[in-house]
Structure formats: C-alpha cells, structure tokens
N, C-alpha and C. Protein backbone atom coordinates (compact mmCIF):
# COMPACT_ATOMS: atom_id res chain seq x y z
N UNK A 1 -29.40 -53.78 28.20
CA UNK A 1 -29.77 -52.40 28.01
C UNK A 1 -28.56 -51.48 28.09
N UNK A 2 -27.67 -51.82 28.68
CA UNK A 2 -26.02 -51.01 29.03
C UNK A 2 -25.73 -51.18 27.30
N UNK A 3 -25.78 -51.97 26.93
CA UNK A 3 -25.06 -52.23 25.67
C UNK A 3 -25.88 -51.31 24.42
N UNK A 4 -27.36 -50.98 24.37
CA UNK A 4 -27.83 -49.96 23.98
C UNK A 4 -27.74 -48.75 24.71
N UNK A 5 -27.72 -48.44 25.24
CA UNK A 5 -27.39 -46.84 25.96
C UNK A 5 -25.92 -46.29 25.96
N UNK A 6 -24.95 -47.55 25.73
CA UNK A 6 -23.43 -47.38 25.48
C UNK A 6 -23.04 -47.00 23.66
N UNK A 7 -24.37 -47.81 22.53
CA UNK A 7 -24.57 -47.73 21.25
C UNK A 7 -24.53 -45.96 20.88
N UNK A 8 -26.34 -45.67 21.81
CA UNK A 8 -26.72 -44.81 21.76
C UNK A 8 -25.37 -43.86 21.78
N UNK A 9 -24.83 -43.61 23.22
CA UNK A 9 -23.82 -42.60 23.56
C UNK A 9 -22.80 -42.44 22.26
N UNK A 10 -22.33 -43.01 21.81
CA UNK A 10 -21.38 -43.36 21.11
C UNK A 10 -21.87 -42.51 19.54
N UNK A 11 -23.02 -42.77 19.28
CA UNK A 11 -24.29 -42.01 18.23
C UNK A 11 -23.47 -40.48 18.67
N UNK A 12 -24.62 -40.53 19.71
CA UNK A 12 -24.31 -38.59 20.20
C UNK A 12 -23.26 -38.50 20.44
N UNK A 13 -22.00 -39.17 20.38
CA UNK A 13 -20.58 -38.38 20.26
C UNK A 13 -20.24 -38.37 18.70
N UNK A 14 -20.40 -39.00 18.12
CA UNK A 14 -19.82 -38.87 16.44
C UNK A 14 -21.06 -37.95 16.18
N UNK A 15 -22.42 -37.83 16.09
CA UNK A 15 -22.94 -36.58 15.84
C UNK A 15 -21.88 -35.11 16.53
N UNK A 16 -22.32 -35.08 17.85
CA UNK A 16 -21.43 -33.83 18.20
C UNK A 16 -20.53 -33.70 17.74
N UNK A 17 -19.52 -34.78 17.34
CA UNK A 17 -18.45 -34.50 16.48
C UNK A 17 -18.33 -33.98 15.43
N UNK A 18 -19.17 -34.72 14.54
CA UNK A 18 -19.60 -33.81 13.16
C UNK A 18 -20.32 -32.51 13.07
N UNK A 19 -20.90 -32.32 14.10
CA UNK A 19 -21.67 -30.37 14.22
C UNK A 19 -20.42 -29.52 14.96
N UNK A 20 -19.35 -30.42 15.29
CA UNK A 20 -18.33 -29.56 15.73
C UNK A 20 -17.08 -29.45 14.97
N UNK A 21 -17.50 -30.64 13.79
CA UNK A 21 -16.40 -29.94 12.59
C UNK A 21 -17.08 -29.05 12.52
N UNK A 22 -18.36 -29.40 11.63
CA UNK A 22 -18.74 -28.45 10.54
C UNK A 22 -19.06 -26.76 11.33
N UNK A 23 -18.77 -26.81 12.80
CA UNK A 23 -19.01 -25.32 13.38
C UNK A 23 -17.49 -24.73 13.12
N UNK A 24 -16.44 -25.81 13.51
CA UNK A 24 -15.14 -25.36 13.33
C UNK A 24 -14.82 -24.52 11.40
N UNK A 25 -15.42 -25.28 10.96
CA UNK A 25 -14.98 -25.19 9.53
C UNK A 25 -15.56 -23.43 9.43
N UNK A 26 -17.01 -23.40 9.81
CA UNK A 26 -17.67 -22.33 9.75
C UNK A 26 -16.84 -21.08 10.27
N UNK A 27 -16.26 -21.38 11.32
CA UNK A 27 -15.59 -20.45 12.07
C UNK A 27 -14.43 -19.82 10.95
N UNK A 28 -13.66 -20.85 10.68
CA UNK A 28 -12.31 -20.75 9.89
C UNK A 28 -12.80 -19.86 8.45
N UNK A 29 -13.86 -19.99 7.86
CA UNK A 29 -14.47 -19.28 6.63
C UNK A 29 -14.96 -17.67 7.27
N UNK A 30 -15.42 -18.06 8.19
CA UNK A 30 -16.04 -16.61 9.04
C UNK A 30 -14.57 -15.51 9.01
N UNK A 31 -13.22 -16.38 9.31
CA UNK A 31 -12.13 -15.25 9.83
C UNK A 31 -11.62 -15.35 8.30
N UNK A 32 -11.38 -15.92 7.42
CA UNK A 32 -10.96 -16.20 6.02
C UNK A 32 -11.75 -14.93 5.42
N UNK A 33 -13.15 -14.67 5.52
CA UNK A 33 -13.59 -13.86 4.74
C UNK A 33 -13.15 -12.78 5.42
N UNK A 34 -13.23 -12.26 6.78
CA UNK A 34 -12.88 -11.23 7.51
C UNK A 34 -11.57 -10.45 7.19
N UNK A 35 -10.60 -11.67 7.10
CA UNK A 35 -9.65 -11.42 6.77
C UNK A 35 -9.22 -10.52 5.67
N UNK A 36 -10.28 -11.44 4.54
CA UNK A 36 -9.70 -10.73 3.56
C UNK A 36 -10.23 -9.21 3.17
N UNK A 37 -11.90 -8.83 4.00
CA UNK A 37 -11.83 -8.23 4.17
C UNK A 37 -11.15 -6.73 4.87
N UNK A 38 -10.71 -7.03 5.40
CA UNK A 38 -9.99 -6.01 6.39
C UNK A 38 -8.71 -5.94 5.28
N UNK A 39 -8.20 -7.00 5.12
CA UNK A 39 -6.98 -6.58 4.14
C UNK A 39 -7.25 -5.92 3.22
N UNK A 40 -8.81 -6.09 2.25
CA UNK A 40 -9.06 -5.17 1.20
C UNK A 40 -8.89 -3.28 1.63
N UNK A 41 -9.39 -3.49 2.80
CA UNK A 41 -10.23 -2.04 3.41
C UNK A 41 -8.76 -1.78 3.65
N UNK A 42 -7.50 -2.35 4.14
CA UNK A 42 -6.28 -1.91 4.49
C UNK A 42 -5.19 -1.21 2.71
N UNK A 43 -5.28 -2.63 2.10
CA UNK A 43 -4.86 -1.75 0.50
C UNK A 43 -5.51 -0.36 -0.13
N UNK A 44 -7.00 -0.12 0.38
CA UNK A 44 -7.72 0.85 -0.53
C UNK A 44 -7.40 1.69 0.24
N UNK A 45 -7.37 1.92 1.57
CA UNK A 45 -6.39 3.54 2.45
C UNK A 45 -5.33 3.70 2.19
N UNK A 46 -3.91 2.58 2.03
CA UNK A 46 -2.94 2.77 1.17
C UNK A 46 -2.84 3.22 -0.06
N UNK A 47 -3.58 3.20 -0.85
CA UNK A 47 -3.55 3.55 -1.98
C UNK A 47 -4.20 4.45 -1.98
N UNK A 48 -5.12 5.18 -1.27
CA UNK A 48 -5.71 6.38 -1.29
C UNK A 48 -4.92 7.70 -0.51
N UNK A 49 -4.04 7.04 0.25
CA UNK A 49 -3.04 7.59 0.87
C UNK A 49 -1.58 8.41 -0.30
N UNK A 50 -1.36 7.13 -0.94
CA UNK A 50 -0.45 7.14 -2.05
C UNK A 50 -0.86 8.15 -3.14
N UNK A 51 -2.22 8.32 -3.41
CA UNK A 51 -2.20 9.25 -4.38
C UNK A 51 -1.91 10.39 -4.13
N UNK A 52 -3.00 10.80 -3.20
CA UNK A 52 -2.70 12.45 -1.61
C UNK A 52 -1.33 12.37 -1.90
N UNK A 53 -0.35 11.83 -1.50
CA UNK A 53 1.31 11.88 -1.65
C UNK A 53 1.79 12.61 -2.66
N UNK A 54 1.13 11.56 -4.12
CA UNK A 54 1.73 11.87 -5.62
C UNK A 54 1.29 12.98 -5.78
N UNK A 55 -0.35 13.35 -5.71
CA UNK A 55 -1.21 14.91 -5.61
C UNK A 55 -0.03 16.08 -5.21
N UNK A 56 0.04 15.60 -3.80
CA UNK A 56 0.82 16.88 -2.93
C UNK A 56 2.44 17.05 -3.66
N UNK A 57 3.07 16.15 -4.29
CA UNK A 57 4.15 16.35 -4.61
C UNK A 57 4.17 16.96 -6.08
N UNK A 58 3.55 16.69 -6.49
CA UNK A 58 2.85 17.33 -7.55
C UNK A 58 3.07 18.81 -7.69
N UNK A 59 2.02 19.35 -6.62
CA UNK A 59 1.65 20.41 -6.52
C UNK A 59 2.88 21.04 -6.26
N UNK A 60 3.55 20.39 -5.13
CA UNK A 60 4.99 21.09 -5.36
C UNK A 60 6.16 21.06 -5.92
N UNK A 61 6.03 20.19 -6.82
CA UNK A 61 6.83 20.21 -7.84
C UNK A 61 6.30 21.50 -8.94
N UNK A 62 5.42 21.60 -9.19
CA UNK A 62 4.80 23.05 -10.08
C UNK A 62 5.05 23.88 -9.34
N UNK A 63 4.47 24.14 -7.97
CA UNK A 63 5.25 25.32 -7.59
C UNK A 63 6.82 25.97 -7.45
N UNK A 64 6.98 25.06 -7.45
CA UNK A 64 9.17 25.06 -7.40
C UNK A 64 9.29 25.63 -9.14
N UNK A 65 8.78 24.51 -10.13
CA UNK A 65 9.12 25.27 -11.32
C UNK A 65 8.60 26.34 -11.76
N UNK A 66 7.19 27.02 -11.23
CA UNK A 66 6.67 28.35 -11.33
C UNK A 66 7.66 29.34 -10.53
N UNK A 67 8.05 29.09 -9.69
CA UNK A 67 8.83 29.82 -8.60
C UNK A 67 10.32 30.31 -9.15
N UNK A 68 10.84 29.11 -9.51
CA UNK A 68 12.06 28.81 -10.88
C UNK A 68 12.24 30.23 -11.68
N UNK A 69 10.83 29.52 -12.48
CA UNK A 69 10.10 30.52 -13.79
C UNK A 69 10.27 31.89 -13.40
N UNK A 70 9.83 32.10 -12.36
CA UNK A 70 9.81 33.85 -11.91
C UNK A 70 10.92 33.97 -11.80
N UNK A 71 11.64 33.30 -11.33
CA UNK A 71 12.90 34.12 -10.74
C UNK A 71 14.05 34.19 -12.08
N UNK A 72 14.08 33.07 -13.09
CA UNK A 72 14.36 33.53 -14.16
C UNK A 72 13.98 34.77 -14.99
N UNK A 73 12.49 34.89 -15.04
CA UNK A 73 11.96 35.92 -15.70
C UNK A 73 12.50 37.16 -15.16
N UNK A 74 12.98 37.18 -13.91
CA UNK A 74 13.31 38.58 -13.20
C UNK A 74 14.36 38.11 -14.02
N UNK A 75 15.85 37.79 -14.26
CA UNK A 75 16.86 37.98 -14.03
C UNK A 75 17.30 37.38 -15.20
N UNK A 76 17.20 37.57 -15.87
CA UNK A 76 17.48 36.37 -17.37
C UNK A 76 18.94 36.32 -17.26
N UNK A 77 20.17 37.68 -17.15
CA UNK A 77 21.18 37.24 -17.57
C UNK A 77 22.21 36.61 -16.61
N UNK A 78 21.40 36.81 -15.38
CA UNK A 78 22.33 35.92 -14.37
C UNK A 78 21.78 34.57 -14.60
N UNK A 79 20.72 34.36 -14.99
CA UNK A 79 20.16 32.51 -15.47
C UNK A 79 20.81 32.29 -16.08
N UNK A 80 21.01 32.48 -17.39
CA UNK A 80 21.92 32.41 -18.11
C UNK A 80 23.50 32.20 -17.98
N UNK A 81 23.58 33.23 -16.99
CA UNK A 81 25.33 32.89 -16.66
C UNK A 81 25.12 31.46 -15.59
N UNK A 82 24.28 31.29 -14.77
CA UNK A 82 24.66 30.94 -14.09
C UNK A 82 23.96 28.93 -14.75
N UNK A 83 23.72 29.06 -15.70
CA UNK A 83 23.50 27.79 -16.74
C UNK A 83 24.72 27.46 -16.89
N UNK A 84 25.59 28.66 -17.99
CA UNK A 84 26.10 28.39 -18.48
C UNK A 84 27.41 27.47 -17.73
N UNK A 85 27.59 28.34 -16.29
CA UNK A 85 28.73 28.05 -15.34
C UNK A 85 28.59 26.52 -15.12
N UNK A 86 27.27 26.42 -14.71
CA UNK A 86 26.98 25.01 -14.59
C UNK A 86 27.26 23.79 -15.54
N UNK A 87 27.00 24.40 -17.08
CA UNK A 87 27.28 23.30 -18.18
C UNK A 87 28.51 23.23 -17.90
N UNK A 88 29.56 24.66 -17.92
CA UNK A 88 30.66 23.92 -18.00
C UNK A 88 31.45 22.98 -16.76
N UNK A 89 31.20 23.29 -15.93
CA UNK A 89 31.75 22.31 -14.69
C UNK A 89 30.98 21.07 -14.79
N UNK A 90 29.59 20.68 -15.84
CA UNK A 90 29.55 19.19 -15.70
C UNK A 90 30.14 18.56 -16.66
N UNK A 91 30.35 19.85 -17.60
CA UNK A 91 31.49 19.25 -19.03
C UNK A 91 32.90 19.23 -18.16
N UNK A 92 33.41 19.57 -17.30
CA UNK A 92 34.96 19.54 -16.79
C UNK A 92 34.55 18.38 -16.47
N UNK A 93 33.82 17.52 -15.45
CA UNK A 93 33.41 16.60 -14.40
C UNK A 93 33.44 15.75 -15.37
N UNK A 94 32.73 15.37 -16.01
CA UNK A 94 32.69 14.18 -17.22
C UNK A 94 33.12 14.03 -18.27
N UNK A 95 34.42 15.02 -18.25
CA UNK A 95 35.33 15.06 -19.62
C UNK A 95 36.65 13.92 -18.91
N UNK A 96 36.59 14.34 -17.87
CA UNK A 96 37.67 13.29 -17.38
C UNK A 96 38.20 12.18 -17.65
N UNK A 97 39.09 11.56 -17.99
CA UNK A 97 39.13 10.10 -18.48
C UNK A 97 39.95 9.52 -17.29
C-alpha cells in the first residue's frame, strides 16, 4: 500500500506542477498585457503633450510675426534701413573667401 500512496503522491505533484505552470504562464500574460497597456496610456500623454507644445509655439510664433508686422507698419523706413544694413553685413560675412 506504501507503494500506491507513494504512486498516488507523485500524481498530485506533477498535477500541482502543471496548474502551477499554467498559473505562472497566466501571470506572465496578465503583466505582458498590463504592460503594454500602461505603455500605450504612457505614448498617448506624450503625444498629447507634444501637440499642446507645437499649439503653444505656434501661437507664439504668430504673435512675434504680428508683433514684427506692427512694428514695421509703424516705421517702414527704419525697417527698411535696418534690412538693408543687415543684407549687407551678411553679404560682407559670406563674400569672404
């Protein structure tokens, strides 16, 4: 009877064994999907972040050239001179050989 009850035991350890892969495996799919969840939910705030950025720079980039705009419109002939001063010192700068 030792020799069946030693059979038996031996049964209920390769069972437990196999409900303790297949719990392990479960586990590893459980954090796999998690994972990739959370990483999704982590790219879509980055990138929702990133636009807000491009938005806001945006906005101030138009305001700088509206701002520009006015201050040309006041003053046309100092814009003008002060273009012109500019072309020529990047024509001195890169005429250089």
């Amino acid at each position: 009877m030792s020799q069946d009850k030693l059979g038996s035991d031996v049964e209920n350890l390769k069972e437990d064994i196999s409900k303790l892969r297949e719990d392990i495996s479960q586990i590893a799919r459980n954090l796999l999907n998690k994972g990739k969840g959370e990483t999704e939910a982590a790219k879509d705030r980055l990138i929702e972040e990133l636009k807000n950025e491009l938005d806001n720079a945006r906005d101030k980039g138009k305001q700088s050239v509206e701002s520009l705009e006015g201050k040309i419109q006041e003053k046309p002939l100092i814009s003008l001179l002060i273009a012109f001063l500019i072309g020529m010192f990047l024509g001195k700068l890169f005429d250089r050989k």
